[in-house]
Structure formats: C-alpha cells, structure tokens
N, C-alpha and C. Protein backbone atom coordinates (compact mmCIF):
# COMPACT_ATOMS: atom_id res chain seq x y z
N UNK A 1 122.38 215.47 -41.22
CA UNK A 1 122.20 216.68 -42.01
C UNK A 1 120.78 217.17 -41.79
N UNK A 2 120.62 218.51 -41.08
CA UNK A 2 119.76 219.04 -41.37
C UNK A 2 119.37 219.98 -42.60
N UNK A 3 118.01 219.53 -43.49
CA UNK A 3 117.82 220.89 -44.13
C UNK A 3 116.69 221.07 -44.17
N UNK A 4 116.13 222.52 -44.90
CA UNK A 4 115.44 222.99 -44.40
C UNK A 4 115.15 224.71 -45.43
N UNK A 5 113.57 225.37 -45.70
CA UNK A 5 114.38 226.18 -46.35
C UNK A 5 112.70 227.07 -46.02
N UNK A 6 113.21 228.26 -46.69
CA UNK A 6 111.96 229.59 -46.21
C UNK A 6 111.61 230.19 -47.22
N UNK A 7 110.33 230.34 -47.36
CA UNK A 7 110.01 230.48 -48.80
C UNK A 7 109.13 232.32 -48.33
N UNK A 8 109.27 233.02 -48.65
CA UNK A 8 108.75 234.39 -48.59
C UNK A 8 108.32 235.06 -49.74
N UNK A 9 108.19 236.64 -48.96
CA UNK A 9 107.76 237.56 -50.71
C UNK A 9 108.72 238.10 -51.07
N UNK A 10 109.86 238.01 -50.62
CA UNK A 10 111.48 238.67 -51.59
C UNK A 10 111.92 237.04 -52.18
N UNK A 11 111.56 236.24 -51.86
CA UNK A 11 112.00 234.75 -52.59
C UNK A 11 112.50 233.61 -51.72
N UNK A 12 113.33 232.65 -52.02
CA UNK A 12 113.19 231.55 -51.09
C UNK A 12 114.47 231.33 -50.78
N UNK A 13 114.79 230.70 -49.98
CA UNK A 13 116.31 230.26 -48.96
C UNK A 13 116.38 229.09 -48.59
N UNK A 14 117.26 227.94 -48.77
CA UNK A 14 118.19 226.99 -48.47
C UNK A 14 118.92 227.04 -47.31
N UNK A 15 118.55 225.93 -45.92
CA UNK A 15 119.76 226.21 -45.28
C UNK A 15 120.07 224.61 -45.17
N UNK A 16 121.22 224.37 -44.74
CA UNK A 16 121.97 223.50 -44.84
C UNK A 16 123.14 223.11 -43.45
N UNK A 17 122.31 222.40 -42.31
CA UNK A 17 123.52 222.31 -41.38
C UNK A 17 123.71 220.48 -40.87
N UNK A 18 125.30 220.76 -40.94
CA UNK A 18 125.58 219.65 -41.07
C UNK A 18 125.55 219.26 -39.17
N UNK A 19 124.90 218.55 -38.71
CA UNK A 19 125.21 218.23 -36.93
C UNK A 19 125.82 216.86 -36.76
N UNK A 20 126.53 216.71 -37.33
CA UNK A 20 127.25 215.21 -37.36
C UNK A 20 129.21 216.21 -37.36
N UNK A 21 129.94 215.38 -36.99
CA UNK A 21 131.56 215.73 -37.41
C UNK A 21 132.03 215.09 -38.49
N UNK A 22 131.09 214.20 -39.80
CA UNK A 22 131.81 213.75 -40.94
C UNK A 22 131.34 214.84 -41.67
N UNK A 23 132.03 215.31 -42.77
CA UNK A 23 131.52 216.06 -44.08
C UNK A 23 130.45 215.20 -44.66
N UNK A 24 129.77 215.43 -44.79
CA UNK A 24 128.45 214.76 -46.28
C UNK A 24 128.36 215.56 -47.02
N UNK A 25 127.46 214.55 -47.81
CA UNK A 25 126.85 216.04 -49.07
C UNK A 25 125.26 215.73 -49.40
N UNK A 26 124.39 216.15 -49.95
CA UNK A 26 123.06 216.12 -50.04
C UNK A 26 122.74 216.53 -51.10
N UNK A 27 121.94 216.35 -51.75
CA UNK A 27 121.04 216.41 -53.44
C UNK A 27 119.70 216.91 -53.49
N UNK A 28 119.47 218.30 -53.46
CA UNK A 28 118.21 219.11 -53.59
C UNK A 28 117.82 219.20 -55.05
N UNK A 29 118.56 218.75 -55.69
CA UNK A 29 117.95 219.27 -57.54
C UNK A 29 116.99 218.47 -58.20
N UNK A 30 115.70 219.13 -57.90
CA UNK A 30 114.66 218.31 -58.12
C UNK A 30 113.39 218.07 -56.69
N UNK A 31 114.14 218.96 -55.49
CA UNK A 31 113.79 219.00 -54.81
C UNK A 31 112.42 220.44 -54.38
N UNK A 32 113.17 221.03 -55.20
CA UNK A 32 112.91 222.55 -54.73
C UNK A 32 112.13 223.06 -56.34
N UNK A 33 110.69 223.76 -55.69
CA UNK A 33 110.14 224.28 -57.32
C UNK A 33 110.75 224.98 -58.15
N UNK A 34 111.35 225.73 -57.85
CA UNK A 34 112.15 226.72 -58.58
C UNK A 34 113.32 227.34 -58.06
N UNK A 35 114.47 227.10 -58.92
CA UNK A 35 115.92 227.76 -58.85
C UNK A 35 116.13 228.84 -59.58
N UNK A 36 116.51 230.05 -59.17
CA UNK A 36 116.56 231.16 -60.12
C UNK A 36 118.37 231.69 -59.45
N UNK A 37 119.12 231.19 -60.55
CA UNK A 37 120.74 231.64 -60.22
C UNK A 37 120.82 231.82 -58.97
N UNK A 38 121.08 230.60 -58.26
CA UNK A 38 121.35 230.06 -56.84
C UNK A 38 122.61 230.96 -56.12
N UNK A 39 122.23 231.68 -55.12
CA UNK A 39 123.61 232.53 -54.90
C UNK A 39 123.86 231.97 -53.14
N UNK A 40 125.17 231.14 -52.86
CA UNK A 40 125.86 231.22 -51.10
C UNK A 40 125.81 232.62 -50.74
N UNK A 41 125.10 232.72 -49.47
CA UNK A 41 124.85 233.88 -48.69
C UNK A 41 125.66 233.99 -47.85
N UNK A 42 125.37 232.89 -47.25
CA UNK A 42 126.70 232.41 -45.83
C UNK A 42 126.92 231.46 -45.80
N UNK A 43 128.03 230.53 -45.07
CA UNK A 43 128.36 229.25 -44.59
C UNK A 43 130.26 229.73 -43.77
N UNK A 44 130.17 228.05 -43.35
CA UNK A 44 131.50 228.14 -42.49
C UNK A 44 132.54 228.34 -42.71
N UNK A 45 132.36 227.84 -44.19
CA UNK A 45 133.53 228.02 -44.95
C UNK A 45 133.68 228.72 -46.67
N UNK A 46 134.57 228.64 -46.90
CA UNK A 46 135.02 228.55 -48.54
C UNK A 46 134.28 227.38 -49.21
N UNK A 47 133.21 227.32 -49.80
CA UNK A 47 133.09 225.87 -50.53
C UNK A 47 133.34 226.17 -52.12
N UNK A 48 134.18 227.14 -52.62
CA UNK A 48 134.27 226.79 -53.67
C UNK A 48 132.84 227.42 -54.62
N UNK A 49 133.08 227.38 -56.10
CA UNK A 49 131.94 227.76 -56.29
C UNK A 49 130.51 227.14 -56.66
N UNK A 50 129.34 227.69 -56.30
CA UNK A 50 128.15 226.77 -56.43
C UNK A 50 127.42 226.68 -58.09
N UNK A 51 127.57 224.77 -57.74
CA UNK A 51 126.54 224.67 -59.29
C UNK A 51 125.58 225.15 -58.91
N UNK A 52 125.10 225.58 -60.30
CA UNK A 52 123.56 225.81 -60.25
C UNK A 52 122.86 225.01 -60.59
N UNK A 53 122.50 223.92 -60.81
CA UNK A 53 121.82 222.96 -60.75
C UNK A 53 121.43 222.49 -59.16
N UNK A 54 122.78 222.72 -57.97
CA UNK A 54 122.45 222.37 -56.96
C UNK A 54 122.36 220.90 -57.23
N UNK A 55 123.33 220.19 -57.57
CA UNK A 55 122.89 218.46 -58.03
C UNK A 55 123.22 217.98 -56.45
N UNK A 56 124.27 218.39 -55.94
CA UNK A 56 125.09 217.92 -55.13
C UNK A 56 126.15 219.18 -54.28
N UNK A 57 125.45 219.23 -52.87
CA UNK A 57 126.16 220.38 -51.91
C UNK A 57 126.52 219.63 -50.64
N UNK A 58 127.81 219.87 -50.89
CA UNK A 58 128.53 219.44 -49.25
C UNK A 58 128.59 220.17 -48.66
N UNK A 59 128.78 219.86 -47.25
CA UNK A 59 129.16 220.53 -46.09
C UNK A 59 129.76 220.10 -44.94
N UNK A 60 130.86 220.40 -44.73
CA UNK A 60 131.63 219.70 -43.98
C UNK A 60 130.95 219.54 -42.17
N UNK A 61 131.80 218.71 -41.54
CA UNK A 61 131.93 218.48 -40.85
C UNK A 61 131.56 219.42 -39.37
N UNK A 62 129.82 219.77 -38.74
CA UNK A 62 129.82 220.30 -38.15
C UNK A 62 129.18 222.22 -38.86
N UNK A 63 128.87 221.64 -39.93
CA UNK A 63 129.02 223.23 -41.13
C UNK A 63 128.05 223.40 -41.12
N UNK A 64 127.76 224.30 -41.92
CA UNK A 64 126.79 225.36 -42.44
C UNK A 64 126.78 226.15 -43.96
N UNK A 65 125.64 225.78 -44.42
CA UNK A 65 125.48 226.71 -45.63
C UNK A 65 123.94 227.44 -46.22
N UNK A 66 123.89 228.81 -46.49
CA UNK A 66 122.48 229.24 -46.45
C UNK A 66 122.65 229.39 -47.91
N UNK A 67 121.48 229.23 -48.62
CA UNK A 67 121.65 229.48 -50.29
C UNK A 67 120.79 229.60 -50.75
N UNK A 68 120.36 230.99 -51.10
CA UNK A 68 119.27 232.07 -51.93
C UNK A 68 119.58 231.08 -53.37
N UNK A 69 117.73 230.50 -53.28
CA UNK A 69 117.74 229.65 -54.55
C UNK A 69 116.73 230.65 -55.58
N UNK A 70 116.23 231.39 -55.09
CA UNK A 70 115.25 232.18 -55.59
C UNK A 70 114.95 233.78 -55.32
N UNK A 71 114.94 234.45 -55.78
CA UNK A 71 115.05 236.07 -55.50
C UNK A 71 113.67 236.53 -56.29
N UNK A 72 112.92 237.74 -55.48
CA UNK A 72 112.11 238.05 -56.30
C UNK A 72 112.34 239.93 -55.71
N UNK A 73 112.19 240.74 -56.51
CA UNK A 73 112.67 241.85 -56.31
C UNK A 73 111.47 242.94 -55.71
C-alpha cells in the first residue's frame, strides 16, 4: 500500500494505492492534522460509504482511492 497525501491553499488530499493484488485496508485516523467532512473524489471502485473518522479504508486489490480530507474555500 502506497499512501501519500497533498496539502495546498484550497486544502488537503489523501491518496491511497493499493500495488499488491490482495485487498488491504489502512488506518489514517490520527494520522492526519485535520479532517474536515472527508469527501471520495475518485477511486476504482464503489467502496461504499466513507467514515469520517477515516478509522479504517480499504482498497482492493490493485485499487485506488483519492480523499479530500480537508477543504478550504
């Protein structure tokens, strides 16, 4: 699992790629200074909808997921 994330002046981004063929999952909550109503931008798939806590994000097998943890207007 790669991650990895971009912090700017419109706010910050989560990406999330999985380079292995098992699904995992990974635990950023507590990772990241600030979460402001975490919104999926993109990924490979359907994952369903995202906690906001971010306790725990999978990604399957080969995947991808980008996730606006922070917005500033």
């Amino acid at each position: 699992m790669l991650a990895h994330r971009f912090v700017g002046e419109k706010g910050e981004m989560l990406f999330l790629h999985n380079l292995g063929d098992a699904p995992c999952a990974v635990r950023v909550a507590g990772q990241l200074d600030h979460i402001d109503a975490p919104q999926e931008v993109f990924a490979d798939r359907d994952y369903g909808p995202l906690d906001p806590s971010l306790e725990e994000l999978r990604v399957e097998g080969l995947g991808y997921r980008w996730i606006r943890v922070r917005f500033t207007p």
